[in-house]
C-alpha atoms as a PDB file:
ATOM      1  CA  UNK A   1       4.243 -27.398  14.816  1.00  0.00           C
ATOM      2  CA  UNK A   2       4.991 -27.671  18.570  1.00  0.00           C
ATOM      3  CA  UNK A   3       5.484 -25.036  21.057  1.00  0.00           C
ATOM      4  CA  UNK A   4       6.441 -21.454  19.813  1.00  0.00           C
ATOM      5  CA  UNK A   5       9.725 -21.825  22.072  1.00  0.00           C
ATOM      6  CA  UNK A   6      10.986 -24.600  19.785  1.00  0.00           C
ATOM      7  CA  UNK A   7      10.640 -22.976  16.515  1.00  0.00           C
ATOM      8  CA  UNK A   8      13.428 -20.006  15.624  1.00  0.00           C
ATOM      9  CA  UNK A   9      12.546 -16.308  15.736  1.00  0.00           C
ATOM     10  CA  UNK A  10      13.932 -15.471  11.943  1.00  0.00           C
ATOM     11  CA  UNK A  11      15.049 -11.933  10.981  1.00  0.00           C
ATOM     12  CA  UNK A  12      14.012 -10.360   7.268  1.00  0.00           C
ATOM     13  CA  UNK A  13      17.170 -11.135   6.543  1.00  0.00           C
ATOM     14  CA  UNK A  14      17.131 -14.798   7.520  1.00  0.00           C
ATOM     15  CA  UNK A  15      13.516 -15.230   5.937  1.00  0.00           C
ATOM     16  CA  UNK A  16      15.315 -13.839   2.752  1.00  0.00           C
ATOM     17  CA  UNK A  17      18.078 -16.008   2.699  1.00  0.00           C
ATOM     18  CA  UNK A  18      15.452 -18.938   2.782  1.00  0.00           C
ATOM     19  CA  UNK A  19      13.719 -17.369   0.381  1.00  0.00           C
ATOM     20  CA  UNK A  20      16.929 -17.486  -2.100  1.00  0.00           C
ATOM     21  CA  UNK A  21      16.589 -13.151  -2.392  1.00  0.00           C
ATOM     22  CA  UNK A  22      19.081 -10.301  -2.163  1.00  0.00           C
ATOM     23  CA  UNK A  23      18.070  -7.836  -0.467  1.00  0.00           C
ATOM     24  CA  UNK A  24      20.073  -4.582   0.643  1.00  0.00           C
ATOM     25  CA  UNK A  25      17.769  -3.834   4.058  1.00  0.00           C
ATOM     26  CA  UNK A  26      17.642  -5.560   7.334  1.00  0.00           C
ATOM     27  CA  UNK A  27      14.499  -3.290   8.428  1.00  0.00           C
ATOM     28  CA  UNK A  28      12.232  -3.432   4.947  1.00  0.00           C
ATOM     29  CA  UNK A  29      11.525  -5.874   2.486  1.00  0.00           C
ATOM     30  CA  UNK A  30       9.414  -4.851  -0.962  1.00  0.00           C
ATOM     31  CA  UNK A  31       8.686  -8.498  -2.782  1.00  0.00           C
ATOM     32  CA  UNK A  32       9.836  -7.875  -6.562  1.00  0.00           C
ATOM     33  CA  UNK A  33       6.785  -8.678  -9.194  1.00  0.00           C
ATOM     34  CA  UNK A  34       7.434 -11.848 -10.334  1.00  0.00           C
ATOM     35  CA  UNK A  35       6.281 -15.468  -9.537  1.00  0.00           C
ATOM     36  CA  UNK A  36       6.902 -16.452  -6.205  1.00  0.00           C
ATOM     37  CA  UNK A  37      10.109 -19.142  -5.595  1.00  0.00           C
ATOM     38  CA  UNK A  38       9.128 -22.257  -5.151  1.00  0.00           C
ATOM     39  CA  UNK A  39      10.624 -23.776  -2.099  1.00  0.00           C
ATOM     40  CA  UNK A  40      11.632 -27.294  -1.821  1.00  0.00           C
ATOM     41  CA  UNK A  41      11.042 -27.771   2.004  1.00  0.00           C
ATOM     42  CA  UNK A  42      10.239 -24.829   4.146  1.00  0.00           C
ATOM     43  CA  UNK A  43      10.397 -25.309   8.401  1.00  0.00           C
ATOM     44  CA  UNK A  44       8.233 -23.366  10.829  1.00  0.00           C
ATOM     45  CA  UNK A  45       9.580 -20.456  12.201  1.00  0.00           C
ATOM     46  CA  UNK A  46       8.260 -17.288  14.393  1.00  0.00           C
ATOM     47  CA  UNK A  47       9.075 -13.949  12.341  1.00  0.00           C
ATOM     48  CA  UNK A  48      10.433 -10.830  14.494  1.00  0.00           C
ATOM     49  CA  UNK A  49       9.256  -8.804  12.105  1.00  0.00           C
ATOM     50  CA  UNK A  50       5.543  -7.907  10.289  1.00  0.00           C
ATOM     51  CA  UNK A  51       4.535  -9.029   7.220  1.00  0.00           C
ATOM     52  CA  UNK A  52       1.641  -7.806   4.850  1.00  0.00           C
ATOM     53  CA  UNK A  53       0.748  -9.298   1.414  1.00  0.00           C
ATOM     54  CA  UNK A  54      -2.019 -10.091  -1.293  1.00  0.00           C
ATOM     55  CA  UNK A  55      -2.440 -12.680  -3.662  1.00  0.00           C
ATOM     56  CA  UNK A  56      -2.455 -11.806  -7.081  1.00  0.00           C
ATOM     57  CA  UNK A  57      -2.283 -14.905  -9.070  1.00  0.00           C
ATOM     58  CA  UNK A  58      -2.733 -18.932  -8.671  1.00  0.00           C
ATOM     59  CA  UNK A  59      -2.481 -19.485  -4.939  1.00  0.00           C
ATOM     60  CA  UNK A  60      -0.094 -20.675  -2.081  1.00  0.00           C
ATOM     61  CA  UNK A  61      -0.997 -22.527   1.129  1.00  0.00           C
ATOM     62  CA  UNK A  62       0.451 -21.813   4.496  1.00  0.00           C
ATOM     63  CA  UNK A  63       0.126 -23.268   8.074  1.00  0.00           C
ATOM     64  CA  UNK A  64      -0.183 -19.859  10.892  1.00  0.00           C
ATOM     65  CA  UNK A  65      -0.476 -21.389  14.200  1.00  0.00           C
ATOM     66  CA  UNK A  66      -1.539 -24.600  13.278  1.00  0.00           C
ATOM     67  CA  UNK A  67      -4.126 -23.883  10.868  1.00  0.00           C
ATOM     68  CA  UNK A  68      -4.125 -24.403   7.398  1.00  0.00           C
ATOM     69  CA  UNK A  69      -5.120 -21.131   5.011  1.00  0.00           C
ATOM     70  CA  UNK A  70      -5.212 -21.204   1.357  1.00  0.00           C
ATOM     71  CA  UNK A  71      -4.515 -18.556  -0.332  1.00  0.00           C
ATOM     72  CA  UNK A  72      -6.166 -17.160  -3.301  1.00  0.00           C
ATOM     73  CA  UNK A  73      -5.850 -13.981  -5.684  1.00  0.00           C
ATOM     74  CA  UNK A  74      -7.281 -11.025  -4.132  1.00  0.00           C
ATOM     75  CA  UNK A  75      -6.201 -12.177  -0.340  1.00  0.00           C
ATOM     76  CA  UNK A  76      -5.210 -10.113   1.747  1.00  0.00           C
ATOM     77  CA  UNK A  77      -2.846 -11.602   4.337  1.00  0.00           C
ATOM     78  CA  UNK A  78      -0.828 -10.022   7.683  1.00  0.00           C
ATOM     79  CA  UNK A  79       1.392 -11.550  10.370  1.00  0.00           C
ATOM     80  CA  UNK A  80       2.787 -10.212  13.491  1.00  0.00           C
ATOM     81  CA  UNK A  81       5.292 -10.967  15.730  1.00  0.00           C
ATOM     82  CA  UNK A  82       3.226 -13.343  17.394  1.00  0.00           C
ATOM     83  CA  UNK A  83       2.549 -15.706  14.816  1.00  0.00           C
ATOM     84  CA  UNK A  84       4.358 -19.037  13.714  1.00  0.00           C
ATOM     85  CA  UNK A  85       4.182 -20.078  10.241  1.00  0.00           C
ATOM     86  CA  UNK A  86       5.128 -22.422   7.959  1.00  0.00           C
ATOM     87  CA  UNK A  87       4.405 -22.320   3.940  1.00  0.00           C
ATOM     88  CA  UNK A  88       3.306 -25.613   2.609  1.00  0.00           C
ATOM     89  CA  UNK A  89       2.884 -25.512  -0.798  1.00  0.00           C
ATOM     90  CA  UNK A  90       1.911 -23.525  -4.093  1.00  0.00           C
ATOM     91  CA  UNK A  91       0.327 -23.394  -7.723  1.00  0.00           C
ATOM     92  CA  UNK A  92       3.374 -22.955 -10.237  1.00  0.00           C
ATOM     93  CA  UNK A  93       2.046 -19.820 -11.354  1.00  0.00           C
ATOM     94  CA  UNK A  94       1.690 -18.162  -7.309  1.00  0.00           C
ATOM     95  CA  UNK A  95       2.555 -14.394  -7.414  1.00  0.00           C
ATOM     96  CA  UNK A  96       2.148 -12.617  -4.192  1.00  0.00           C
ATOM     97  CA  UNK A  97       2.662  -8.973  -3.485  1.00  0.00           C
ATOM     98  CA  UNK A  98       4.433  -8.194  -0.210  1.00  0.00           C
ATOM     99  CA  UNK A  99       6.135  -6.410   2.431  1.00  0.00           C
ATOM    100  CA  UNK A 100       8.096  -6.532   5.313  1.00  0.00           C
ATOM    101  CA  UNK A 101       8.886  -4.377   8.184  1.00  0.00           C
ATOM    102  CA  UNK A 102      10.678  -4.408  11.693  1.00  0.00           C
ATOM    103  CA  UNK A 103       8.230  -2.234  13.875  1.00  0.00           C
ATOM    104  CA  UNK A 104      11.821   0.079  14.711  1.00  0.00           C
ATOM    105  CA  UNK A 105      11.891   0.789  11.091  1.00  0.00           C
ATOM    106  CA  UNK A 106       8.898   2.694  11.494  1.00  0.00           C
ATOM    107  CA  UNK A 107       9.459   4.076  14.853  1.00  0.00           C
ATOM    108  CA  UNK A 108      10.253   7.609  12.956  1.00  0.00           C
ATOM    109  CA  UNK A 109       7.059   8.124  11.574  1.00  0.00           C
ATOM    110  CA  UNK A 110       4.841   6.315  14.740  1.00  0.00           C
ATOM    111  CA  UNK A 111       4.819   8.844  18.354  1.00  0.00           C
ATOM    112  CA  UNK A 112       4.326   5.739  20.001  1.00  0.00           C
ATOM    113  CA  UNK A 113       5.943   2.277  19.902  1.00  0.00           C
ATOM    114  CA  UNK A 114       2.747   0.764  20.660  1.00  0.00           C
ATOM    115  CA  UNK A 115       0.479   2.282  17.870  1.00  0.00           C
ATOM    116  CA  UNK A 116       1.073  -0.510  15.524  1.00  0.00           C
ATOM    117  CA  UNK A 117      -0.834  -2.814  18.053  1.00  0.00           C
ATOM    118  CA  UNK A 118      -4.404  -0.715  16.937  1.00  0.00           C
ATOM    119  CA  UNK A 119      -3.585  -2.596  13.960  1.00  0.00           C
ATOM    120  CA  UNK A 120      -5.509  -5.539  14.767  1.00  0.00           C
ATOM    121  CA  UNK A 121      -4.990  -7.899  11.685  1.00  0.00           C
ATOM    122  CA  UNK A 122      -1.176  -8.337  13.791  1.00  0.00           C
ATOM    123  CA  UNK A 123      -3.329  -9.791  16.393  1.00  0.00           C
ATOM    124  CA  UNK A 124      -3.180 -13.536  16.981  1.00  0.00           C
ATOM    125  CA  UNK A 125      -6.834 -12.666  17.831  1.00  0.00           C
ATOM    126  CA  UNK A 126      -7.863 -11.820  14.246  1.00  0.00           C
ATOM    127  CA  UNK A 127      -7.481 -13.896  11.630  1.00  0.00           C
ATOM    128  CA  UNK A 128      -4.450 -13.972   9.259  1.00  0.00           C
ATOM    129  CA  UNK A 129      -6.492 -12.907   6.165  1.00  0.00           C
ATOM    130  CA  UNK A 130      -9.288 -11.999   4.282  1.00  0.00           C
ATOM    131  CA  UNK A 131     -11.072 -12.178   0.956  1.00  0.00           C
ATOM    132  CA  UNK A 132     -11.107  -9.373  -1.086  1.00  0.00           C
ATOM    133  CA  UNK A 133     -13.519  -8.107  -3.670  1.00  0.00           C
ATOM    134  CA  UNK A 134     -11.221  -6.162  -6.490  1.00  0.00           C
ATOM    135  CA  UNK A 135     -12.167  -2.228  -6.002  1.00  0.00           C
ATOM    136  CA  UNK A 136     -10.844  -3.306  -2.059  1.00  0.00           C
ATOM    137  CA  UNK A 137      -7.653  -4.534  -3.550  1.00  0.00           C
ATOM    138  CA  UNK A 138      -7.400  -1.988  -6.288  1.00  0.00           C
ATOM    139  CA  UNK A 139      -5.730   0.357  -3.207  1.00  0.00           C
ATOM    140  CA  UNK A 140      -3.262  -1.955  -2.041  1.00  0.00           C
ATOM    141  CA  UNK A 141      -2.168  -2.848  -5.501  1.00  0.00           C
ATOM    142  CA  UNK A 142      -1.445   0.441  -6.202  1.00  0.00           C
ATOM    143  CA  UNK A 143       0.306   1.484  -3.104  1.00  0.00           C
ATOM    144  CA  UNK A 144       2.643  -1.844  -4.129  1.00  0.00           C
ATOM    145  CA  UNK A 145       3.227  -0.284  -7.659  1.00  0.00           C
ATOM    146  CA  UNK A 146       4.647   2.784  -6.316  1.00  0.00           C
ATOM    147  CA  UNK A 147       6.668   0.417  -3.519  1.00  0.00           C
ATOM    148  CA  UNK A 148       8.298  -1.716  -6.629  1.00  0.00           C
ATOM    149  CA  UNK A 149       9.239   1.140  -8.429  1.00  0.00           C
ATOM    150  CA  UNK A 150      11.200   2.388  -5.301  1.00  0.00           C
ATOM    151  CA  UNK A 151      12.674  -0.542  -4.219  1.00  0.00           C
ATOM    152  CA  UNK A 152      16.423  -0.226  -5.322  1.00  0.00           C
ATOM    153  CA  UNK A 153      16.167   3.489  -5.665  1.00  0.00           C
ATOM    154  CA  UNK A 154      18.098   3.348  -1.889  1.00  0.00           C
ATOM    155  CA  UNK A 155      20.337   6.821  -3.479  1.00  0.00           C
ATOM    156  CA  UNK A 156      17.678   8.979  -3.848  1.00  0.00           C
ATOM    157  CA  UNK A 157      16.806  11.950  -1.623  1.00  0.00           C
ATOM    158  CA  UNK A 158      14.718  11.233   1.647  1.00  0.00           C
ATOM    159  CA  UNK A 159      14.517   7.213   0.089  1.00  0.00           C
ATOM    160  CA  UNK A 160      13.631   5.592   3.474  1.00  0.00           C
ATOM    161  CA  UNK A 161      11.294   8.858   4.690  1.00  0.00           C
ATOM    162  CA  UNK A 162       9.207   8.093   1.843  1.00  0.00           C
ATOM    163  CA  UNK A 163       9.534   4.103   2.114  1.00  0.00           C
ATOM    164  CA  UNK A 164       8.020   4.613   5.772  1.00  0.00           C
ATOM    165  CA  UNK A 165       5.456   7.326   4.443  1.00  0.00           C
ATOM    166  CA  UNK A 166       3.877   4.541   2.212  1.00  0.00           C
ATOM    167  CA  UNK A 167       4.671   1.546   4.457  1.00  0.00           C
ATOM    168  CA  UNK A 168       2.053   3.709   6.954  1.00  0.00           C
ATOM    169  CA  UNK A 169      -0.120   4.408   4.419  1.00  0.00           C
ATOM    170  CA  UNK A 170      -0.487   1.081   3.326  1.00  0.00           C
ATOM    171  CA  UNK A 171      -1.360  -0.089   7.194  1.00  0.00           C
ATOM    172  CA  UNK A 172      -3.950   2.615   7.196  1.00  0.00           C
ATOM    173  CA  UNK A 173      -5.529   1.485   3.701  1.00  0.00           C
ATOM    174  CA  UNK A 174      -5.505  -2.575   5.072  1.00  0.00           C
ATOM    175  CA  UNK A 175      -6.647  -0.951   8.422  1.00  0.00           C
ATOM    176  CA  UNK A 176      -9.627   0.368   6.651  1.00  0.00           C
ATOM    177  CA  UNK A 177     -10.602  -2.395   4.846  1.00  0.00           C
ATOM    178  CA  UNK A 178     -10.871  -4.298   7.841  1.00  0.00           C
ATOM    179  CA  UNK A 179     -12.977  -2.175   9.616  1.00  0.00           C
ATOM    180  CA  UNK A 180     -15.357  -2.442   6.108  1.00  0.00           C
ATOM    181  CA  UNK A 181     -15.462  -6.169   6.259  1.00  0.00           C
ATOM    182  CA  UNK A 182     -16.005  -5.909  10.004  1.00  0.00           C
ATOM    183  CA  UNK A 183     -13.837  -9.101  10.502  1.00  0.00           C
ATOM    184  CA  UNK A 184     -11.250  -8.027  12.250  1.00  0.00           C
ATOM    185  CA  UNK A 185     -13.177  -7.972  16.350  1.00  0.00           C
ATOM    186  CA  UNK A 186     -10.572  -9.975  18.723  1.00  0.00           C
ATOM    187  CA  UNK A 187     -12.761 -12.747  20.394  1.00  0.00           C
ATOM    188  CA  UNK A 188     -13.586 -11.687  23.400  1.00  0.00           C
ATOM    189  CA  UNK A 189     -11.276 -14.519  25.582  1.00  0.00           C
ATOM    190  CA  UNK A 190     -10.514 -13.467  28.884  1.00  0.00           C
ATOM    191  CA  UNK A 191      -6.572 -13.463  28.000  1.00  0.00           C
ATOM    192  CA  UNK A 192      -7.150 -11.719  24.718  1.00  0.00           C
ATOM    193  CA  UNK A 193      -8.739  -9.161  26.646  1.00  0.00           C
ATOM    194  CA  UNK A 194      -6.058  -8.679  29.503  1.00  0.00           C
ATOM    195  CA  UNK A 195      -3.687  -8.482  26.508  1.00  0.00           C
ATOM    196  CA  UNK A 196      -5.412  -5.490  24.759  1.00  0.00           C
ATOM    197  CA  UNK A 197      -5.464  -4.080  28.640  1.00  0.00           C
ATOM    198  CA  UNK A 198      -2.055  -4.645  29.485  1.00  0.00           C
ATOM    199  CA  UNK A 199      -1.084  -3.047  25.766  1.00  0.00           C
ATOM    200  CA  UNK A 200      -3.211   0.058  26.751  1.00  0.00           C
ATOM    201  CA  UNK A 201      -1.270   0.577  29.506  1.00  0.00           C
ATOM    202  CA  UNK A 202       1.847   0.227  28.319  1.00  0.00           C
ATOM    203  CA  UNK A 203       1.159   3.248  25.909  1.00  0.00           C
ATOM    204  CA  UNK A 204      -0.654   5.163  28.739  1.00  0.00           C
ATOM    205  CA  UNK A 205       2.410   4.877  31.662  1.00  0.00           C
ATOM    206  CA  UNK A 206       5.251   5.696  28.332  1.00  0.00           C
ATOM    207  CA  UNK A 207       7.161   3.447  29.243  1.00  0.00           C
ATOM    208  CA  UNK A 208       8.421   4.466  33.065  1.00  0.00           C
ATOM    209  CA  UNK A 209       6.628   1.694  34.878  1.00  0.00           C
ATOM    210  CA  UNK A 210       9.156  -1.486  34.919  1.00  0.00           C
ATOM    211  CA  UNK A 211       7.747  -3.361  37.521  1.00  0.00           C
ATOM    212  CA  UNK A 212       5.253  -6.185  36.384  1.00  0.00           C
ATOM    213  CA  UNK A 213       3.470  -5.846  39.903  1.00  0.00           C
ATOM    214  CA  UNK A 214       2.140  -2.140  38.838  1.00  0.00           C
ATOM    215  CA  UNK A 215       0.714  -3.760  35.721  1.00  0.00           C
ATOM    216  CA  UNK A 216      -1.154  -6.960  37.439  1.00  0.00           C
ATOM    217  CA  UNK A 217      -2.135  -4.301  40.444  1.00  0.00           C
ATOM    218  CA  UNK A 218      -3.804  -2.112  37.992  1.00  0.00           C
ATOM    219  CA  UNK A 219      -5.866  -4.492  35.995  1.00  0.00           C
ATOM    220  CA  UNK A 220      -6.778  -6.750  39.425  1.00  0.00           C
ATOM    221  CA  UNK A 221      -5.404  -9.470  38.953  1.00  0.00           C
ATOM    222  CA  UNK A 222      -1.940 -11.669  40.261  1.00  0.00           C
ATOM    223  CA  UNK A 223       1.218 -10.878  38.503  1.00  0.00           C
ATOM    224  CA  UNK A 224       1.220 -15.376  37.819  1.00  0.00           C
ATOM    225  CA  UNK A 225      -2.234 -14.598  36.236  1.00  0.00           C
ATOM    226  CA  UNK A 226      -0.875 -11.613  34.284  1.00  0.00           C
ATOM    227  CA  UNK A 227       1.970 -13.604  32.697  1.00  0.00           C
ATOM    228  CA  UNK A 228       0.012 -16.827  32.025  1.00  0.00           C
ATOM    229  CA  UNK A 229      -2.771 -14.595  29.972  1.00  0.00           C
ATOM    230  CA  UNK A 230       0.101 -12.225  28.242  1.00  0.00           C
ATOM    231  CA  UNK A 231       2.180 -15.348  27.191  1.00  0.00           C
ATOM    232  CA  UNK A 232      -1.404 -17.026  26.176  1.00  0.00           C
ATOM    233  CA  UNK A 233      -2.111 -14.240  23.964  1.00  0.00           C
ATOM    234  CA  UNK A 234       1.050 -12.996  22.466  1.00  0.00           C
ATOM    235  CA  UNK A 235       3.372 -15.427  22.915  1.00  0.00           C
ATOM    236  CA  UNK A 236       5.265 -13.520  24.833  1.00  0.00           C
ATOM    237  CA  UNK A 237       6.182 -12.837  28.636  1.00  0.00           C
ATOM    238  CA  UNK A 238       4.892  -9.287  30.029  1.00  0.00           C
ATOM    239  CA  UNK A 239       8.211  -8.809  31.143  1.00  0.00           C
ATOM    240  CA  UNK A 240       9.544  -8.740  27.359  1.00  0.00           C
ATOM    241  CA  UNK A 241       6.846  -6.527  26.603  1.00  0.00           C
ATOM    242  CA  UNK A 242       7.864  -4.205  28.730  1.00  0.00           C
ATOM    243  CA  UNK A 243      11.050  -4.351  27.812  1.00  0.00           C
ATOM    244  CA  UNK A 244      10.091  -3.741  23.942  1.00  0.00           C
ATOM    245  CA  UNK A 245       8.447  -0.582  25.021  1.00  0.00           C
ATOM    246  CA  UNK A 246      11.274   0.744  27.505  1.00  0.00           C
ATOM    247  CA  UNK A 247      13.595   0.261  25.039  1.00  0.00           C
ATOM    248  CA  UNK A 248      11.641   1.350  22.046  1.00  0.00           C
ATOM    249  CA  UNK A 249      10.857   4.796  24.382  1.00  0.00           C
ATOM    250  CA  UNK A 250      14.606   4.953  24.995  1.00  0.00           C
ATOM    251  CA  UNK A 251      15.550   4.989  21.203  1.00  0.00           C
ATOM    252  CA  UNK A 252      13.104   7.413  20.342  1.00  0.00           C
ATOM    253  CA  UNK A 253      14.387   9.777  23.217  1.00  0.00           C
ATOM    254  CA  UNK A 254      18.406   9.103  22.223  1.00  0.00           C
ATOM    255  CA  UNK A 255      17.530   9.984  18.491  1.00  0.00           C
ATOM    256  CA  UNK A 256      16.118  13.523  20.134  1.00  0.00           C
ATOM    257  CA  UNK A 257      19.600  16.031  20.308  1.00  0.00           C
ATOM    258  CA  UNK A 258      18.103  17.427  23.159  1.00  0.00           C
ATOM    259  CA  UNK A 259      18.521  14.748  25.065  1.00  0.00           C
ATOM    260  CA  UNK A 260      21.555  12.876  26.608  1.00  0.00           C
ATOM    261  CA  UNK A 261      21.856   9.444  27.937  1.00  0.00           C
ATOM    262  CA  UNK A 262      21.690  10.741  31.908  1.00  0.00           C
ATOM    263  CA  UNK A 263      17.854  13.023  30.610  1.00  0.00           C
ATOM    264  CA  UNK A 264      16.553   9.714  28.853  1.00  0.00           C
ATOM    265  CA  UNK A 265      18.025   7.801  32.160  1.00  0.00           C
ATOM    266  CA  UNK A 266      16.491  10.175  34.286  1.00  0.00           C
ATOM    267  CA  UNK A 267      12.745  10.345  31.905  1.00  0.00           C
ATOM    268  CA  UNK A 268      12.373   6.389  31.879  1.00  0.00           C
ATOM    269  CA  UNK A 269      12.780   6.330  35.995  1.00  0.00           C
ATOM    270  CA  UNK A 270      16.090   4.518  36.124  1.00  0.00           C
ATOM    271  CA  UNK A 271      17.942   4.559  39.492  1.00  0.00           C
ATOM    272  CA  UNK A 272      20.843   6.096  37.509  1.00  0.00           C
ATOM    273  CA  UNK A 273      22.297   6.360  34.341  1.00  0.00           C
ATOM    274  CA  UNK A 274      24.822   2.891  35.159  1.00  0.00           C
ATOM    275  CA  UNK A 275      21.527   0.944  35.446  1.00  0.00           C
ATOM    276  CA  UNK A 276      20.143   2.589  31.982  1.00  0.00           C
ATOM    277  CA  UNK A 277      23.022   1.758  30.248  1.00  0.00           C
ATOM    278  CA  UNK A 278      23.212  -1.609  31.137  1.00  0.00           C
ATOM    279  CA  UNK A 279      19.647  -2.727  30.665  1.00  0.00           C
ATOM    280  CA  UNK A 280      19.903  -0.696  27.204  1.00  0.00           C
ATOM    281  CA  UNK A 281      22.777  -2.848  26.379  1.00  0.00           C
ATOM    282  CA  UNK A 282      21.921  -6.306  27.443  1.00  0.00           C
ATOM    283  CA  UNK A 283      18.374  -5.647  25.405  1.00  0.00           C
ATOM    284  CA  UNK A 284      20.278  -4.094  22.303  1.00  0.00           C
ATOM    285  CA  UNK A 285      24.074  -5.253  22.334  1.00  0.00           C
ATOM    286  CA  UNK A 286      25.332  -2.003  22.056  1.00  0.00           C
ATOM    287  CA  UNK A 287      25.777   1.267  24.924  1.00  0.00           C
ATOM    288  CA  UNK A 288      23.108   4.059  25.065  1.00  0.00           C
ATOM    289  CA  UNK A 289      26.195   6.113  23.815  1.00  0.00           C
ATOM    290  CA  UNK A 290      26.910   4.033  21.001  1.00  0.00           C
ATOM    291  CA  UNK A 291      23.145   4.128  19.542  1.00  0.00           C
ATOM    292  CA  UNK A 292      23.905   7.975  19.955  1.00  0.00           C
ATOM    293  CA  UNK A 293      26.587   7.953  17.791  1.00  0.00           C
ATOM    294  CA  UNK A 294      25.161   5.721  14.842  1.00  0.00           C
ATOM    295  CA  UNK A 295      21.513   7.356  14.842  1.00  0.00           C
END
């Protein structure tokens, strides 16, 4: 496939325009139940979102980070960030059940940005699926029934608190599984390790610690060994990571009435609120006061 910094980051809504769907969301996607599109050429490409999904019928073959997986009914499939991925071919009759998410859109039901890192089948440590005996399924199936039946209900009270509600529950039921099949350890790398540290404290600081020196100081080791292992790992730079989290923290805090920009400034140890507001804006495209106003 090449390196990761070649192939595009896609949205949800770029991976459904490929995908030949409408869709009304930029945050969520709910796959409808019918036989998955057949598509004539399909390029690599990095999603910026997560993706969970089981087989139900025939099978479908994709390439995640250079390996090839084959997919079969009863396969349960999940993709962070991290991963790059490329679909290579399918059975005419392929139906897959799926959904995506941007981690934000479930920043209202999760107290910490981070959280959805203990799901370790996002991990480019763990691999990208599993097979599934039916009664493990049966949950997941049935979590996706009440998803289909919701997905163009979008004018109905509390629609997206209740989207979320079962988006969560479904991690927690795959989550669970996982930890039945006992597949989903990290291997025990020296850079996937640093990366589960340096994620740790991330969630442990909340976000106020900017400087990537604090980070390499704590776990012992140079900041040019910190960003070799992080990028190794994740595919990303420590410095984005932290980043994701300050700005993740920020939101959060803005969406909180009893906070201002100059409180949240003050919370997430900027210098002032001029600095805030311009490192929330380069990292969002809009002003601290502006997310205010739209929340």
């Amino acid at each position: 496939m090449g390196s990761k910094e070649n192939i595009p980051l896609e949205s949800i809504g770029q991976r459904l325009v490929s995908m030949g769907f409408d869709w009304h969301s930029a945050d969520y996607f709910i796959s409808p139940d019918e036989t998955e599109p057949a598509q004539q050429e399909d390029f690599p490409y990095r999603p910026d979102f997560c993706i969970l999904g089981l087989c139900v019928k025939g099978w479908i073959e994709f390439e995640v980070d250079n390996v090839l997986l084959r997919i079969y009914p009863n396969c349960f499939f999940a993709a962070g960030p991290e991963r790059t991925i490329r679909k290579i071919k399918q059975s005419p009759d392929c139906k897959l059940r799926y959904l995506f998410f941007t981690k934000e859109f479930l920043l209202n039901n999760i107290t910490n940005f981070y959280e959805l890192e203990s799901f370790l089948f996002f991990s480019s440590a763990t691999e990208p699926y599993i097979q599934l005996e039916k009664e493990d399924a049966e949950p997941l199936l049935q979590l996706y029934d009440i998803l289909k039946n919701k997905r163009h209900k979008i004018n109905s009270p509390h629609h997206l608190e209740i989207i979320r509600s079962l988006f969560y529950t479904f991690l927690y039921e795959a989550a669970a599984i996982y930890q039945k099949k006992e597949v989903a350890q990290p291997k025990f790398t020296r850079d996937a390790e640093l990366n589960s540290k340096f994620q740790q404290l991330l969630i442990q600081t909340d976000s106020k610690k900017h400087k990537l020196k604090f980070y390499a100081d704590s776990l012992f080791i140079t900041p040019k060994y910190l960003i070799h292992a992080i990028k190794k790992s994740s595919g990303k730079t420590p410095g984005k990571l932290i980043d994701e989290a300050i700005i993740a923290e920020a939101k959060m805090l803005l969406k909180d009435p009893d906070h201002n920009v100059a409180t949240v400034s003050e919370r997430l140890q900027f210098s002032d609120q001029a600095s805030f507001s311009k490192f929330f804006k380069k990292n969002t495209g809009i002003t601290p006061i502006s997310f205010r106003s739209h929340r």
